[in-house]
C-alpha atoms as a PDB file:
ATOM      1  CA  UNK A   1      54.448  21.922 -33.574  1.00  0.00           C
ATOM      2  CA  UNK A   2      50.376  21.843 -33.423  1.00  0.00           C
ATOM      3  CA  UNK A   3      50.504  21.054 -37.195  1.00  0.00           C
ATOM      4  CA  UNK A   4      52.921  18.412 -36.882  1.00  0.00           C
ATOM      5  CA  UNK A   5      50.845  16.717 -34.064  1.00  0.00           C
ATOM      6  CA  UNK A   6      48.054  16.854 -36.160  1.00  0.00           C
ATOM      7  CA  UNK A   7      49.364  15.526 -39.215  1.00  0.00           C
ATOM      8  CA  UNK A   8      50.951  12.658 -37.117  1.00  0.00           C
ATOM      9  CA  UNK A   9      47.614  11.592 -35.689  1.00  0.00           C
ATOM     10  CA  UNK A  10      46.109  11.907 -38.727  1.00  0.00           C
ATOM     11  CA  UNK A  11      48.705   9.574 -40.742  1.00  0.00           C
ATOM     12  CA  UNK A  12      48.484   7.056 -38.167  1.00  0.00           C
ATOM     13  CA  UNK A  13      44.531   6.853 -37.908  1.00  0.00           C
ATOM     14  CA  UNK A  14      44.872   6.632 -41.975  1.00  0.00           C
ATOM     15  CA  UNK A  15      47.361   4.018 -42.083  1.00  0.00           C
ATOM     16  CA  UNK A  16      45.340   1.898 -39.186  1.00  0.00           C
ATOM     17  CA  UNK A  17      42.394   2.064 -41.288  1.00  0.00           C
ATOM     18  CA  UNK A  18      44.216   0.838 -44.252  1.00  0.00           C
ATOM     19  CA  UNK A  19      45.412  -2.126 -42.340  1.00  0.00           C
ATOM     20  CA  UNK A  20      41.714  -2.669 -41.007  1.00  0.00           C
ATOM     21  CA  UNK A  21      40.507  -2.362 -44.896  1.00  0.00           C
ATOM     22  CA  UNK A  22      42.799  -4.525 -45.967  1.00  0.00           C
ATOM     23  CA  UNK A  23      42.029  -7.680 -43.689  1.00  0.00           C
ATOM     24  CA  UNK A  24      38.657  -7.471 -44.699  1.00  0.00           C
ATOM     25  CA  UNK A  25      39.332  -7.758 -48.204  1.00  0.00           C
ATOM     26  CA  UNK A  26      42.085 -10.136 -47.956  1.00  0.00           C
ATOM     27  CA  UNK A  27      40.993 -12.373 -44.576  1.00  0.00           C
ATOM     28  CA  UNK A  28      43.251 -15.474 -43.390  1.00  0.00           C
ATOM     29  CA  UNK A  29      41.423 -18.486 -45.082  1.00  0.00           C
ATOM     30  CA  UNK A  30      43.334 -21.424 -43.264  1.00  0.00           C
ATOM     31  CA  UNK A  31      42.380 -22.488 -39.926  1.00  0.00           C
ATOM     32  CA  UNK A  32      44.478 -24.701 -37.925  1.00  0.00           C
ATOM     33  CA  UNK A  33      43.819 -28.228 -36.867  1.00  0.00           C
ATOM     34  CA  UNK A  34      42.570 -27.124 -33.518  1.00  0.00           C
ATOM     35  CA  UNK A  35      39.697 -25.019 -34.569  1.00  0.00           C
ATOM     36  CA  UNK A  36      38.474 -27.166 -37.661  1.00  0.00           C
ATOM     37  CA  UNK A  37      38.847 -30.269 -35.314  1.00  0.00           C
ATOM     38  CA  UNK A  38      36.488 -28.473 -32.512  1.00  0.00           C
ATOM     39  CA  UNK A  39      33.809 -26.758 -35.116  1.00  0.00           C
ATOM     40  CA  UNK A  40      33.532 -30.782 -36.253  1.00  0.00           C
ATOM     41  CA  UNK A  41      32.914 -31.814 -32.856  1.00  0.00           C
ATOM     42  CA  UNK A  42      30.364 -29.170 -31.462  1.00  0.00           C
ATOM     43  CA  UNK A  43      29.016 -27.603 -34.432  1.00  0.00           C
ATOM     44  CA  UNK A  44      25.423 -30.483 -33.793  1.00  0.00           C
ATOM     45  CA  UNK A  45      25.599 -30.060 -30.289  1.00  0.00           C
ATOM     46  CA  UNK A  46      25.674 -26.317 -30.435  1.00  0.00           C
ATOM     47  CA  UNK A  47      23.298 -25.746 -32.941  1.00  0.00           C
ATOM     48  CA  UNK A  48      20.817 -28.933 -31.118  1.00  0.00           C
ATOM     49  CA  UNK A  49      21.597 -26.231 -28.007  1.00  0.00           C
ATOM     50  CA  UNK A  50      21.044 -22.731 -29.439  1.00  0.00           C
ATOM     51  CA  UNK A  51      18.035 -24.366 -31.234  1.00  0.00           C
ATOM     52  CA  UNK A  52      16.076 -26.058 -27.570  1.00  0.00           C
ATOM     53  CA  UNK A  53      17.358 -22.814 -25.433  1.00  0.00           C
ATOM     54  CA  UNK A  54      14.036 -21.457 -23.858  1.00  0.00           C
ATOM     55  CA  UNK A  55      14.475 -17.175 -24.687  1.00  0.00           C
ATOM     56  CA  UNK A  56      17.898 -16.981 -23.253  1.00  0.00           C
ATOM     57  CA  UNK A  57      19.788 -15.245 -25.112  1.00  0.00           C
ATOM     58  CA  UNK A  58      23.802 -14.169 -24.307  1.00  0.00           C
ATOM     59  CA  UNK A  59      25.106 -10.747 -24.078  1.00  0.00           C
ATOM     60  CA  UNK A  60      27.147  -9.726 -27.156  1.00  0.00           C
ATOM     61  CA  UNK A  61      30.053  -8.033 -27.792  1.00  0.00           C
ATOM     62  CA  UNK A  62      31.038  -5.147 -30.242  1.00  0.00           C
ATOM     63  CA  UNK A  63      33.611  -7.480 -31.878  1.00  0.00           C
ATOM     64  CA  UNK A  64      30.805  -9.871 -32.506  1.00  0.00           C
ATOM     65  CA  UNK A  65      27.682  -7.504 -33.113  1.00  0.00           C
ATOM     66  CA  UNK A  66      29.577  -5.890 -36.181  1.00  0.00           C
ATOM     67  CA  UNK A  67      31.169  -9.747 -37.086  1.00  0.00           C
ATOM     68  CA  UNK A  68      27.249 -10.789 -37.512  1.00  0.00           C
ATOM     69  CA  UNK A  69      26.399  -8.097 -39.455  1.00  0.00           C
ATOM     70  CA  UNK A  70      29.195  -8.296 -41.819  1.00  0.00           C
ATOM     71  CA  UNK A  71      28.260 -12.227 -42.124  1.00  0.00           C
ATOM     72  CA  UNK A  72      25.139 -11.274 -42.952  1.00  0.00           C
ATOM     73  CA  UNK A  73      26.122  -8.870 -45.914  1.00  0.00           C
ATOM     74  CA  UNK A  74      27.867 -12.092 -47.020  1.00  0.00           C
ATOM     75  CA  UNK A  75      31.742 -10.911 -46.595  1.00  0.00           C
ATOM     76  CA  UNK A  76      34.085 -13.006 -44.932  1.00  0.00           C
ATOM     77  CA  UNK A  77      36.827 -11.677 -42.429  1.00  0.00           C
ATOM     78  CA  UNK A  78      38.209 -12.249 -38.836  1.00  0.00           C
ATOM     79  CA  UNK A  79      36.619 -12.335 -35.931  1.00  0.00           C
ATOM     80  CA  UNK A  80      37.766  -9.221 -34.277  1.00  0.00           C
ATOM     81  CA  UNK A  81      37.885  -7.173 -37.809  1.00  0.00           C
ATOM     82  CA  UNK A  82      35.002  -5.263 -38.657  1.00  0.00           C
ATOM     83  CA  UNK A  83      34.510  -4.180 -35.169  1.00  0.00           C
ATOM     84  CA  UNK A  84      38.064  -3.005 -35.258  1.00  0.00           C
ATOM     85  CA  UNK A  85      36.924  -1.249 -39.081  1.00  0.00           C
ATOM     86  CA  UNK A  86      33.952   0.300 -37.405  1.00  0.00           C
ATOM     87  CA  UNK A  87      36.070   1.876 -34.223  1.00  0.00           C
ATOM     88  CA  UNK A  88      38.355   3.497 -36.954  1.00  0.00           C
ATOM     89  CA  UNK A  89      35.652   4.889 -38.987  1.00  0.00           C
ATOM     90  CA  UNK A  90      34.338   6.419 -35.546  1.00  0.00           C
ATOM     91  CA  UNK A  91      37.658   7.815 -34.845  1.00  0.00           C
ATOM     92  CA  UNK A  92      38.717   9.119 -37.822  1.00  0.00           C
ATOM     93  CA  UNK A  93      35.376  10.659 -38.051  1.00  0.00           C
ATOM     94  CA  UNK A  94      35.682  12.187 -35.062  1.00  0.00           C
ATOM     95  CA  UNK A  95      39.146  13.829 -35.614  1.00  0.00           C
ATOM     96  CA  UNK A  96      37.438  14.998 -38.667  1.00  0.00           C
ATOM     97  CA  UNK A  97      34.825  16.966 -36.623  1.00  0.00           C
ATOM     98  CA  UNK A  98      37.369  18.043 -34.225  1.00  0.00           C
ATOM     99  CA  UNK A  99      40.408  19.833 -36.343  1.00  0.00           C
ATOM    100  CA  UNK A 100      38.529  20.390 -39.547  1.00  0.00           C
ATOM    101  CA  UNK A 101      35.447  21.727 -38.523  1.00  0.00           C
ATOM    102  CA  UNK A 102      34.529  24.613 -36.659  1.00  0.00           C
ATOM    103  CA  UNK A 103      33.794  23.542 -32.731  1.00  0.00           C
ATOM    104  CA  UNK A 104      35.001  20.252 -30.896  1.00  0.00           C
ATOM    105  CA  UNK A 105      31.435  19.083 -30.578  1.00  0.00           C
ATOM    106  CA  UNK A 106      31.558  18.180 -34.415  1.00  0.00           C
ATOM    107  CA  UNK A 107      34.196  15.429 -33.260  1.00  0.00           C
ATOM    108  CA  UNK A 108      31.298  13.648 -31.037  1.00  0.00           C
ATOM    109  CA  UNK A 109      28.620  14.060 -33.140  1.00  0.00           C
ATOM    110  CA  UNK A 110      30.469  12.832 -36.781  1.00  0.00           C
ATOM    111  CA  UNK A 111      31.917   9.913 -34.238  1.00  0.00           C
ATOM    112  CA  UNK A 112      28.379   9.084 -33.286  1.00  0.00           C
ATOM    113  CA  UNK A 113      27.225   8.576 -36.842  1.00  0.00           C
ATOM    114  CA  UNK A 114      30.087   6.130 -37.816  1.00  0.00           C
ATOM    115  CA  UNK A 115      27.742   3.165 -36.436  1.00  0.00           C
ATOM    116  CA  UNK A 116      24.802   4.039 -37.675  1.00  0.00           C
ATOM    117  CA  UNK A 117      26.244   4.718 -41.471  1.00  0.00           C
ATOM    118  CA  UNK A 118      28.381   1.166 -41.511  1.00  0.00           C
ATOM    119  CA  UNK A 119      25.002  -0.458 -39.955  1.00  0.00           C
ATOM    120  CA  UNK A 120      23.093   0.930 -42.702  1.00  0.00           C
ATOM    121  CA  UNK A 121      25.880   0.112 -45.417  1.00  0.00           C
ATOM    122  CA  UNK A 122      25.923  -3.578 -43.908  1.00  0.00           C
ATOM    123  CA  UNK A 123      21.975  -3.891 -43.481  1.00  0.00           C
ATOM    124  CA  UNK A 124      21.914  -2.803 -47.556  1.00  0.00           C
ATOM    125  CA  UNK A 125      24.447  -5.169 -48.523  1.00  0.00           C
ATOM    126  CA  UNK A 126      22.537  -8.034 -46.438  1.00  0.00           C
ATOM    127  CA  UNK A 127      19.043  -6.958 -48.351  1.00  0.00           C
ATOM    128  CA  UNK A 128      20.359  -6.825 -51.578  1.00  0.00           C
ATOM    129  CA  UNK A 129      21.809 -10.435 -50.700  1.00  0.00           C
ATOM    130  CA  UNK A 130      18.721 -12.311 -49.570  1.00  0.00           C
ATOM    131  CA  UNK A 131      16.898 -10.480 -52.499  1.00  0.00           C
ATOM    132  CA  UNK A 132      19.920 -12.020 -55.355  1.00  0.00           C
ATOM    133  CA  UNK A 133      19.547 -15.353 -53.164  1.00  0.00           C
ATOM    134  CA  UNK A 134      15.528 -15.136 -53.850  1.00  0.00           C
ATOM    135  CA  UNK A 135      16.189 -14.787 -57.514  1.00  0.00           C
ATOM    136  CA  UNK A 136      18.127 -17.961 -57.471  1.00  0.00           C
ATOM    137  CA  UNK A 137      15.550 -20.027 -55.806  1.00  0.00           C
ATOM    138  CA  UNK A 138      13.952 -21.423 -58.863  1.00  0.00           C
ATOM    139  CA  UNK A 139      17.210 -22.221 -60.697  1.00  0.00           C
ATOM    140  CA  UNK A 140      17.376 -24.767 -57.224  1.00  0.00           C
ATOM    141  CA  UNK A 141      14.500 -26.116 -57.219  1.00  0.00           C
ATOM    142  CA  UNK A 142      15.075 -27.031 -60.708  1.00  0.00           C
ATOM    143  CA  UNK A 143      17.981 -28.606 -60.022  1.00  0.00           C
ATOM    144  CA  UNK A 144      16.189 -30.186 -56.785  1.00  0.00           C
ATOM    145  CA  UNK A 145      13.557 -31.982 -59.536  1.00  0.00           C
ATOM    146  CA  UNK A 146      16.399 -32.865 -62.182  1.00  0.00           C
ATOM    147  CA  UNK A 147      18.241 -34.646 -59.472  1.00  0.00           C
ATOM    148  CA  UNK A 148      15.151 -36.388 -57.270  1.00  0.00           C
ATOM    149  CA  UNK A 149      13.900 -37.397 -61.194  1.00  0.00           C
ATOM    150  CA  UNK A 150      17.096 -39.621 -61.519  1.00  0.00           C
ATOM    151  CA  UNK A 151      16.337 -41.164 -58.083  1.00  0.00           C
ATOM    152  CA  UNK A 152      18.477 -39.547 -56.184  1.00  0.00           C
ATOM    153  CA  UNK A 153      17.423 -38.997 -52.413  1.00  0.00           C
ATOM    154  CA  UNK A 154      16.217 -35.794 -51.037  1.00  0.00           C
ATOM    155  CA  UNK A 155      19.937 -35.242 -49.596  1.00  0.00           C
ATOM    156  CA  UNK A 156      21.801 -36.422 -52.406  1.00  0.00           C
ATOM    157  CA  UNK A 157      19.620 -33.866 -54.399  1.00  0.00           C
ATOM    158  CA  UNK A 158      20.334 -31.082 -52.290  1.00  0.00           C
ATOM    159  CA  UNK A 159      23.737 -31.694 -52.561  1.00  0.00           C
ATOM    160  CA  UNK A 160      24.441 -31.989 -55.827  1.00  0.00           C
ATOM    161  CA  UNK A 161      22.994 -28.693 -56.696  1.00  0.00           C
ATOM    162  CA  UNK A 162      25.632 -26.818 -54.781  1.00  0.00           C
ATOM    163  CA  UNK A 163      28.319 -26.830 -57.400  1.00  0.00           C
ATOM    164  CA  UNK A 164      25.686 -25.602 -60.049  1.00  0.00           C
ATOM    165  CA  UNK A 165      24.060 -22.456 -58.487  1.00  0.00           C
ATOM    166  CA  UNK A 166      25.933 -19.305 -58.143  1.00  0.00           C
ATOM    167  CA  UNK A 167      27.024 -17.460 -55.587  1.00  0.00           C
ATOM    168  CA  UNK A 168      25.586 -16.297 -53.168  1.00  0.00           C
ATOM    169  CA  UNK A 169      23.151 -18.919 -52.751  1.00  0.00           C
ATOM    170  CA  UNK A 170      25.954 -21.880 -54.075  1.00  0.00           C
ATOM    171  CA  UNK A 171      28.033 -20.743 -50.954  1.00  0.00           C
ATOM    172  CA  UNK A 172      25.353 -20.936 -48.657  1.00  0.00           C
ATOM    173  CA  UNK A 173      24.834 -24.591 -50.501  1.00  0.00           C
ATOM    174  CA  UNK A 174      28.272 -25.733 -50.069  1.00  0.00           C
ATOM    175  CA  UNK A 175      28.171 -24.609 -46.287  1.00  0.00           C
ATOM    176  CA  UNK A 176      25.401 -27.370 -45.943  1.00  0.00           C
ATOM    177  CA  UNK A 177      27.297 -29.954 -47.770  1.00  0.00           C
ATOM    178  CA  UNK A 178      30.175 -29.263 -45.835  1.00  0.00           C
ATOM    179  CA  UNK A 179      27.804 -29.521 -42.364  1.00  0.00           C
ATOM    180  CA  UNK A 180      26.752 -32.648 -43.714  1.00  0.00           C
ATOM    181  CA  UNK A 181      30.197 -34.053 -44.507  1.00  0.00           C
ATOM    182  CA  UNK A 182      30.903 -33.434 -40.905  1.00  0.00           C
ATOM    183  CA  UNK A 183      28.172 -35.962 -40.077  1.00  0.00           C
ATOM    184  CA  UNK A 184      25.620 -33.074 -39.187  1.00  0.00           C
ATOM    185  CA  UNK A 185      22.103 -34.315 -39.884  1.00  0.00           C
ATOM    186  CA  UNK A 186      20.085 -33.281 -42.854  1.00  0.00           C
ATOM    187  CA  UNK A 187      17.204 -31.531 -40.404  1.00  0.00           C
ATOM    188  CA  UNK A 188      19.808 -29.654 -38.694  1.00  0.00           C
ATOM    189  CA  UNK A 189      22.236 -28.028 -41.649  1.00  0.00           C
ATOM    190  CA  UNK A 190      18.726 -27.149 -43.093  1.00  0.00           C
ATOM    191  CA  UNK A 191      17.318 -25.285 -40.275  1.00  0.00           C
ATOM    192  CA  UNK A 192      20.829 -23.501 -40.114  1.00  0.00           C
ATOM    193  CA  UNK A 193      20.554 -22.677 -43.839  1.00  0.00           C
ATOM    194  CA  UNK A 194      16.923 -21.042 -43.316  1.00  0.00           C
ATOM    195  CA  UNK A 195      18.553 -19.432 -40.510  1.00  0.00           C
ATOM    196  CA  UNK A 196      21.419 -17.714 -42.610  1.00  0.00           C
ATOM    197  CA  UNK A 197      19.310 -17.174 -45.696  1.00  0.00           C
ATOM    198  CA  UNK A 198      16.163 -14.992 -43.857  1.00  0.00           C
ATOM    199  CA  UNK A 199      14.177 -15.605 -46.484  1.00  0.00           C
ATOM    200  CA  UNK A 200      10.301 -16.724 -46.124  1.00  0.00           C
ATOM    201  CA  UNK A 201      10.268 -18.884 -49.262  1.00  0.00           C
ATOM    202  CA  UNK A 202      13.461 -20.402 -48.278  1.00  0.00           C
ATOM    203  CA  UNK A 203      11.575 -21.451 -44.806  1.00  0.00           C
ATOM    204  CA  UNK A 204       8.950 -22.556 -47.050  1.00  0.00           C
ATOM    205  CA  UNK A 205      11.560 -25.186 -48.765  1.00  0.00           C
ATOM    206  CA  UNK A 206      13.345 -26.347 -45.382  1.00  0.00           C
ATOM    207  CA  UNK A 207       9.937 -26.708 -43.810  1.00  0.00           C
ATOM    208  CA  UNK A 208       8.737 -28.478 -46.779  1.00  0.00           C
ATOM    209  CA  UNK A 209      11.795 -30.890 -47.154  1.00  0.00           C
ATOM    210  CA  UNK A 210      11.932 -31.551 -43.236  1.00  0.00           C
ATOM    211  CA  UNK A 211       7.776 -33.297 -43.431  1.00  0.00           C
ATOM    212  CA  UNK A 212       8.200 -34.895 -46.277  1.00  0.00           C
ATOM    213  CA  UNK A 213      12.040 -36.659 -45.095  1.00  0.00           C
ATOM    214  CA  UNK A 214      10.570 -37.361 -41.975  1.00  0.00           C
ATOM    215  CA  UNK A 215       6.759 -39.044 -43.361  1.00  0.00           C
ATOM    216  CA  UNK A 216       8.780 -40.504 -46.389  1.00  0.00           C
ATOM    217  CA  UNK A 217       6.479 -38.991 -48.474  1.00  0.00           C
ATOM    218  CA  UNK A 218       7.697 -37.916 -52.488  1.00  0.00           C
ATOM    219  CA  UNK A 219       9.643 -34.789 -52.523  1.00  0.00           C
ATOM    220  CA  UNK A 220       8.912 -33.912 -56.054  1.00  0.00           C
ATOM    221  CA  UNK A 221       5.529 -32.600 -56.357  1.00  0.00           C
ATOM    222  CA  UNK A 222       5.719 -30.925 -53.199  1.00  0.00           C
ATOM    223  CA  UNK A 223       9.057 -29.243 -55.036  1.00  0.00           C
ATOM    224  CA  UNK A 224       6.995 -28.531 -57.791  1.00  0.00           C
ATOM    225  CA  UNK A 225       4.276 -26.729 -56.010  1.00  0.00           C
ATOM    226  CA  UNK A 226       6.930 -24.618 -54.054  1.00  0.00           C
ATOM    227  CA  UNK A 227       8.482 -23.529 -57.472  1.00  0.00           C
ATOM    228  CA  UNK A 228       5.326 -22.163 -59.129  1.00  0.00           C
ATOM    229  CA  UNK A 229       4.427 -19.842 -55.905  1.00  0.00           C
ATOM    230  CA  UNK A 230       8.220 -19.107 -55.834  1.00  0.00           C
ATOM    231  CA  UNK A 231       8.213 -17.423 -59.358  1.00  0.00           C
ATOM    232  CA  UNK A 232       5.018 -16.103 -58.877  1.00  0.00           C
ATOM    233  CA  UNK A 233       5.961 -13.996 -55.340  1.00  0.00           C
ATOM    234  CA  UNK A 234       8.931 -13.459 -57.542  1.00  0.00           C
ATOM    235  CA  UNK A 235       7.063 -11.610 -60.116  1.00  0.00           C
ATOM    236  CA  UNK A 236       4.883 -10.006 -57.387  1.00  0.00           C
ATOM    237  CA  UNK A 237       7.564  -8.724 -55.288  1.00  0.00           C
ATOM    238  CA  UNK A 238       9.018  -7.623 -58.537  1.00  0.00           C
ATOM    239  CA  UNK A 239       6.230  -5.576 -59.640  1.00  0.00           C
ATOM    240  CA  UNK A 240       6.126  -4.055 -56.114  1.00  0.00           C
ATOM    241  CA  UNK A 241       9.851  -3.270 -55.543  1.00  0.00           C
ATOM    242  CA  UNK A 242       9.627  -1.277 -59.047  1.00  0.00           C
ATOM    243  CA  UNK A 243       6.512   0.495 -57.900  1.00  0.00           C
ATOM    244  CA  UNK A 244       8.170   1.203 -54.410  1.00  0.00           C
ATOM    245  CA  UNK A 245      11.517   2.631 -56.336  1.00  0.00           C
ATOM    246  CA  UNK A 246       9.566   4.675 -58.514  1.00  0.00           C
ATOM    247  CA  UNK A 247       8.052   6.769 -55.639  1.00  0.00           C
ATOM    248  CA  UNK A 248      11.190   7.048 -53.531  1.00  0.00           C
ATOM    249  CA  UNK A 249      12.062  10.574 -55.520  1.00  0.00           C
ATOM    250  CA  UNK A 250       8.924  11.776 -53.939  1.00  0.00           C
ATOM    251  CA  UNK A 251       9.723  10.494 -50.320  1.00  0.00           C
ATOM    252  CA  UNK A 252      12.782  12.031 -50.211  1.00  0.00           C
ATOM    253  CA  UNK A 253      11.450  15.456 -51.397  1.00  0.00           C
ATOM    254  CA  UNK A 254       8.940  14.700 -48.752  1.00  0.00           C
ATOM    255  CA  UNK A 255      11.503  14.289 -46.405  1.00  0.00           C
ATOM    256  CA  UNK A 256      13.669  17.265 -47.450  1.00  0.00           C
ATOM    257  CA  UNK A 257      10.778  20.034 -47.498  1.00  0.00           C
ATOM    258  CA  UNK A 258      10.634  20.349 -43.302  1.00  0.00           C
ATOM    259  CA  UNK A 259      14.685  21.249 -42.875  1.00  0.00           C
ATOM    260  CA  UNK A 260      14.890  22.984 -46.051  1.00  0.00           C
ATOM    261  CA  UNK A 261      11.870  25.285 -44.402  1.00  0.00           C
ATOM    262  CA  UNK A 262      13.590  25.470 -40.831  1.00  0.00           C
ATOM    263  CA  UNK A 263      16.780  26.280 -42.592  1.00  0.00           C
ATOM    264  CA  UNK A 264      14.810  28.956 -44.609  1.00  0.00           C
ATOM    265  CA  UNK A 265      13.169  30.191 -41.215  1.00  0.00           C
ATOM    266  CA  UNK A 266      16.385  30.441 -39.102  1.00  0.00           C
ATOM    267  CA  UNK A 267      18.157  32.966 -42.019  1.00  0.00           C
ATOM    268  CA  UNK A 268      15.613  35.478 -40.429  1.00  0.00           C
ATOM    269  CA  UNK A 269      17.167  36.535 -37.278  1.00  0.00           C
ATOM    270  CA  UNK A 270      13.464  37.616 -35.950  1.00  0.00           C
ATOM    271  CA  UNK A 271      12.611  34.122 -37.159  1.00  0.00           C
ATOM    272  CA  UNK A 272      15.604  33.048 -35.499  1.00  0.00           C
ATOM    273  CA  UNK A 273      14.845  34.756 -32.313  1.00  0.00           C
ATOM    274  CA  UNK A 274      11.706  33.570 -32.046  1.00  0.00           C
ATOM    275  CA  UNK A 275      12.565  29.814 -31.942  1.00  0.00           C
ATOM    276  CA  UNK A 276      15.436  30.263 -30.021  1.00  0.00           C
ATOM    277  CA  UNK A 277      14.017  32.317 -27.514  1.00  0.00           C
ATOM    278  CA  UNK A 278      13.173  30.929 -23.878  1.00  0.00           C
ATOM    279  CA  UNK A 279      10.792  34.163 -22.883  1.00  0.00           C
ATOM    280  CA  UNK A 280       7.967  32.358 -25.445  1.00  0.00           C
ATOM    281  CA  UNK A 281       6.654  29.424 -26.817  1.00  0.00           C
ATOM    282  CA  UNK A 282       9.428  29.339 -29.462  1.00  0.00           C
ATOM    283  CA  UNK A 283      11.573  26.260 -28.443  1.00  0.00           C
ATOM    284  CA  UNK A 284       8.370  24.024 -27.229  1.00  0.00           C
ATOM    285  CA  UNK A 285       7.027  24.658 -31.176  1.00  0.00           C
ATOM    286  CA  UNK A 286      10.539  23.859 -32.697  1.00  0.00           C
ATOM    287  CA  UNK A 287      10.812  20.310 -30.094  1.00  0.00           C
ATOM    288  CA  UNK A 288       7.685  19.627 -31.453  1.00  0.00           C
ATOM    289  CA  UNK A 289       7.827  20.234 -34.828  1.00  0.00           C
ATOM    290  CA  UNK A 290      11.416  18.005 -34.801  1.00  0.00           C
ATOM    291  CA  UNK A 291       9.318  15.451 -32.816  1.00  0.00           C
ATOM    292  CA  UNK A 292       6.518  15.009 -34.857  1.00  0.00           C
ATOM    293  CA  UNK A 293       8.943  15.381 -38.265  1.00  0.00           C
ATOM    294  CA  UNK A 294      11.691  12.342 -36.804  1.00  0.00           C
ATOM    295  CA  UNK A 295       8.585  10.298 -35.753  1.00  0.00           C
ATOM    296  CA  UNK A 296       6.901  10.651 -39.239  1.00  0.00           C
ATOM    297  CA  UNK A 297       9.935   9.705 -41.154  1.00  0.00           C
ATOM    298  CA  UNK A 298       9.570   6.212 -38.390  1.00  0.00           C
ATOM    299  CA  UNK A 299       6.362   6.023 -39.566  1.00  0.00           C
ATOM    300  CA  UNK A 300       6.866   6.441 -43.341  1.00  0.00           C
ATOM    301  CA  UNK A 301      10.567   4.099 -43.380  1.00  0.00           C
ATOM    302  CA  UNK A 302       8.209   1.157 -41.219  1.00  0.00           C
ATOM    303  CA  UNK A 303       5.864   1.323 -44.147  1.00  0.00           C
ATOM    304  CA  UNK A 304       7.972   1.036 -46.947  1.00  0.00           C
ATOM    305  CA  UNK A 305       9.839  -1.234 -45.497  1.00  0.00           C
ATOM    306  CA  UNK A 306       6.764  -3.334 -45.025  1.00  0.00           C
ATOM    307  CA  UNK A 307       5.835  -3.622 -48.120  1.00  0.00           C
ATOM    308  CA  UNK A 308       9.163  -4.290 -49.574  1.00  0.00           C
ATOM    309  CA  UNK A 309       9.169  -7.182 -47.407  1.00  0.00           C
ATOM    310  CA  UNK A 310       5.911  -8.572 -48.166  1.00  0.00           C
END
């Protein structure tokens, strides 16, 4: 009967997780009147809103933490759906930790890293995004000159390009065209692309378009300057990321060498014993030690990270 009620519970966290897997790769694409008739009406005021609010920012939800995130990456879904995704990876983790592995406190502790690994997954996928987007910034400005060339206007320029660049910058180009279709203004849409595309040459371009529609001034050279520092961070980041990827092998032997030598240390039962024990200083040396190595690894992820990002 025990096996039975575990196979049961099993089967149905399985099959709920297939459901959740399959909305997100299969999401509803039409919307009904009602919701593409209020996103036309509000989507200005909310943005003119969200952009003049003074450091007040609203409480949010799990449903809507994980539905940012999984924006971000670039994936399209429901609402509700990757929040529902994450709550089954939880649970099925922890049922994993609970019948499969020895001691119920597995079941909290596999739960509790469900988050944090479809954070990281998402975070990844969003990085390796804005990094492909980056790439694809010349091949727009270049279509940005062809286009203000034949006289278009700075608008009209913009716009054209979005059929002709790839995803998943062309998406993020078509999003603005359809803002602006809506009668959203061209300052606006652009300050909402920067905002989507976290990129600090992409800033560079919205900032850059925004002076010179607003003085009247001629888009072109200004377009032209952008491009030549955009290839050449390009190349720079490049050179950087490479030199970064080649001395990852070492950071993670780096980071491996401190529980490879507690593991190492705790096969000794005196060893054991000795960290273990509350009649010495055994446990304040192994807090420490796990202090000093979690705050290093801080330390050392910060860094790299930093430079990747410069």
């Amino acid at each position: 009967m025990k096996v039975l009620l575990y196979a049961f519970v099993f089967v149905t966290v399985f099959l709920a997780f297939i459901g959740v897997t399959l909305s997100l790769q299969n999401p509803l694409k039409k919307k009904t009147f009602t919701e593409a008739l209020s996103y036309i009406n509000a989507s200005e005021f909310e943005l003119d809103t969200a952009l003049n609010k003074p450091g007040k920012t609203d409480r949010v939800t799990w449903s809507q933490y994980w539905y940012q995130l999984y924006a971000k990456a670039g994936k399209t879904s429901g609402p509700a759906t990757p929040g529902r995704g994450v709550f089954m990876l939880c649970l099925m983790l922890g049922l994993l930790g609970i019948f499969v592995m020895p001691g119920t406190w597995w079941g909290g502790i596999l739960a509790g890293l469900g988050p944090v690994l479809a954070k990281m997954w998402l975070q990844g996928e969003a990085r390796k995004r804005v990094h492909t987007m980056e790439k694809q910034l010349p091949a727009l400005l270049a279509g940005i000159r062809a286009n203000l060339s034949s006289g278009a206007t700075a608008q009209q320029a913009i716009v054209a390009v979005a059929d002709d660049v790839p995803a998943p910058l062309g998406d993020e180009l078509k999003i603005l065209r359809r803002d602006i279709d809506v009668n959203v203004s061209l300052e606006v849409a652009l300050r909402d692309l920067a905002a989507r595309v976290p990129s600090r040459e992409m800033q560079f371009l919205v900032s850059s378009i925004e002076i010179s529609v607003r003085v009247g001034a001629d888009l072109d050279p200004q377009i032209q300057i952008i491009e030549g520092i955009v290839r050449q961070r390009s190349r720079v980041r490049g050179m950087i990321r490479s030199a970064v990827a080649q001395a990852k092998p070492t950071m993670l032997l780096a980071y491996c060498v401190v529980p490879l030598m507690l593991a190492y240390s705790f096969s000794n039962p005196e060893n054991k014993r000795f960290w273990l024990s509350t009649d010495g200083y055994g446990p304040i040396m192994l807090g420490l030690i796990i202090g000093l190595y979690l705050s290093c690894l801080a330390v050392v992820h910060a860094m790299v990270k930093g430079v990747e990002n410069t």
